[in-house]
N, C-alpha and C. Protein backbone atom coordinates (compact mmCIF):
# COMPACT_ATOMS: atom_id res chain seq x y z
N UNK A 1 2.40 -0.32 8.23
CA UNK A 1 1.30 -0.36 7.30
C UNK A 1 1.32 -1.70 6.57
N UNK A 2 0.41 -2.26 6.49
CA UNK A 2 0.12 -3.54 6.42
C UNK A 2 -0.23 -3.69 5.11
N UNK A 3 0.35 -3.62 3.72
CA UNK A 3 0.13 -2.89 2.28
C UNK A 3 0.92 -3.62 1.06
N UNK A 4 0.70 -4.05 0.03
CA UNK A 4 1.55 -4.26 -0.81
C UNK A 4 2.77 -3.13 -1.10
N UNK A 5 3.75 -3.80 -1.66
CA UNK A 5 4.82 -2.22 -2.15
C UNK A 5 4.66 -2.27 -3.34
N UNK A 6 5.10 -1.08 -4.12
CA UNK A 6 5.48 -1.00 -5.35
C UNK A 6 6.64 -0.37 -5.78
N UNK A 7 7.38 -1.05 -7.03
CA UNK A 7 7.93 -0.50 -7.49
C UNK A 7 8.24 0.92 -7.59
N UNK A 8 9.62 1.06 -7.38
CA UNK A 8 10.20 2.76 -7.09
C UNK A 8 9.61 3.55 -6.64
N UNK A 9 10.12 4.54 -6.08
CA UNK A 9 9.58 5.79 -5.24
C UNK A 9 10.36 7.16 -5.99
N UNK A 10 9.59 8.01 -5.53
CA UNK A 10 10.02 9.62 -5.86
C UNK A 10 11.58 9.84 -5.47
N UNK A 11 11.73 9.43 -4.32
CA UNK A 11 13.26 9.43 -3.55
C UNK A 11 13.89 8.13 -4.30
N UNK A 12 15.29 8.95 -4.33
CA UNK A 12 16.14 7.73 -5.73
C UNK A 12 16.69 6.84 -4.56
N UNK A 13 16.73 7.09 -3.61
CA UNK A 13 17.01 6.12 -3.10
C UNK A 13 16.49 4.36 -2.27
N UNK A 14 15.22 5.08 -2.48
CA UNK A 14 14.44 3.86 -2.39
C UNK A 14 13.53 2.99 -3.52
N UNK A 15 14.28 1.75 -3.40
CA UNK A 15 13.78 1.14 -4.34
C UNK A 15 12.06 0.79 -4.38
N UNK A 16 11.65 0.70 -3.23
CA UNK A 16 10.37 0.50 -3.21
C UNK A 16 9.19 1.33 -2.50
N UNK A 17 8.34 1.75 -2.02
CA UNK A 17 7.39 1.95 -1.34
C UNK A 17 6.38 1.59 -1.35
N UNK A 18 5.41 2.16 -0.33
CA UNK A 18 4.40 1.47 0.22
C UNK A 18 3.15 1.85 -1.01
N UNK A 19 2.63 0.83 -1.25
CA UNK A 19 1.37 0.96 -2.15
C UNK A 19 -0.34 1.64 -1.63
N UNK A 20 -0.40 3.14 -1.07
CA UNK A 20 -0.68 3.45 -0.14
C UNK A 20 -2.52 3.14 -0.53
N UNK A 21 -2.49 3.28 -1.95
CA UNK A 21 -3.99 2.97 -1.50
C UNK A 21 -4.73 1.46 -1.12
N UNK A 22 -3.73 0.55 -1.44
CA UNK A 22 -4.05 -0.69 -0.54
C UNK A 22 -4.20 -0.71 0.86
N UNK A 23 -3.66 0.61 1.84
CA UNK A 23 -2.77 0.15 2.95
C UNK A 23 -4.09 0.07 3.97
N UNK A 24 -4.51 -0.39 4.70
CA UNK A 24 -5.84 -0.35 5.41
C UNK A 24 -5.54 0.63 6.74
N UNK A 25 -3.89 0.98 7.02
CA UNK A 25 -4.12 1.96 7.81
C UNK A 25 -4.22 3.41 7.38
N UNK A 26 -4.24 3.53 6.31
CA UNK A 26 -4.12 4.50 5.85
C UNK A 26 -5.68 5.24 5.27
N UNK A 27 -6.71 4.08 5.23
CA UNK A 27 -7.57 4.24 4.91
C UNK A 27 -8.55 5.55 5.13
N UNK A 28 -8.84 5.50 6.64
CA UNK A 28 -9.10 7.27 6.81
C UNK A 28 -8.29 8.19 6.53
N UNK A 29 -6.79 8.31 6.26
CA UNK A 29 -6.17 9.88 6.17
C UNK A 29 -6.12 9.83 4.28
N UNK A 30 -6.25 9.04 3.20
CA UNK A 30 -6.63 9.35 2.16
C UNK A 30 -7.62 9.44 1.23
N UNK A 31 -7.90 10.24 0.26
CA UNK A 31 -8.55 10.45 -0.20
C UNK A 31 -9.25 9.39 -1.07
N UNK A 32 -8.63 8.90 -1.93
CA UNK A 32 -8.68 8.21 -2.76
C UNK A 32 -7.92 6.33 -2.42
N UNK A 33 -8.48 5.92 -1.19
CA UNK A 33 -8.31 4.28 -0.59
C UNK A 33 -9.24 3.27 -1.61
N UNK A 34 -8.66 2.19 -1.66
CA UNK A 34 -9.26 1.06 -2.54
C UNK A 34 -9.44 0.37 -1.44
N UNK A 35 -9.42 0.33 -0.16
CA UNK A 35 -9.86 -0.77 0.73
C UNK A 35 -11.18 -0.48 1.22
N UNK A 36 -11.74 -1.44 0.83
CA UNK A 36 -13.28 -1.66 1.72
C UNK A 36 -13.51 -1.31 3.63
N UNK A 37 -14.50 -1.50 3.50
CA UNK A 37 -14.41 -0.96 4.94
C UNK A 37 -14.07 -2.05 5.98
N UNK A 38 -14.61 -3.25 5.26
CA UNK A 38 -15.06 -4.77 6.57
C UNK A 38 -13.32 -5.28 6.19
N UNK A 39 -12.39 -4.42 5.38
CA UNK A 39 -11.36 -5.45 4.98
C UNK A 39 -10.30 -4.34 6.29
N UNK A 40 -9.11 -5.30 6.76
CA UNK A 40 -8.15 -5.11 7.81
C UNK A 40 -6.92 -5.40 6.96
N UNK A 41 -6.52 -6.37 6.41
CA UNK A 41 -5.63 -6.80 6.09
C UNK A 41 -5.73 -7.23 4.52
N UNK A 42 -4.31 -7.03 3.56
CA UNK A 42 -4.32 -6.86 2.17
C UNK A 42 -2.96 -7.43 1.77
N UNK A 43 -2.88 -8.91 1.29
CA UNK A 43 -1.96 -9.71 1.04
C UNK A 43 -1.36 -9.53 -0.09
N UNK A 44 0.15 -9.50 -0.06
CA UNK A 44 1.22 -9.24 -0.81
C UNK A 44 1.62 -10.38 -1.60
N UNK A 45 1.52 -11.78 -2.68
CA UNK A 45 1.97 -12.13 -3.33
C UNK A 45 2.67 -11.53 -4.34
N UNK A 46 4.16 -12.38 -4.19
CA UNK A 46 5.37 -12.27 -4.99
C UNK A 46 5.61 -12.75 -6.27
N UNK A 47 5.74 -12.37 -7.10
CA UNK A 47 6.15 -13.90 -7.80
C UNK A 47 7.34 -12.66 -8.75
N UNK A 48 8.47 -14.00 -8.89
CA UNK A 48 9.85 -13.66 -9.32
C UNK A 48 10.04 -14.34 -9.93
């Protein structure tokens, strides 16, 4: 999934997961997606 992450997850063991309503594959199986339709891909800048 091609998606920004975010900060912590439900499971303590993972520090991060997938930011699902960015994720453009995910777009048809949720309800509530922020990706447009004409968009494929959704870039992750870092900054630390």
């Amino acid at each position: 999934c091609r998606s920004g992450s975010k900060v912590g997850s439900e499971k303590y063991k993972l520090k991060a997961s997938t930011n699902h309503p960015f994720c453009p594959t995910l777009r048809g199986k949720i309800a509530y997606s922020l990706v447009p339709e004409n968009v494929s891909t959704i870039y992750e800048i870092v900054i630390n």
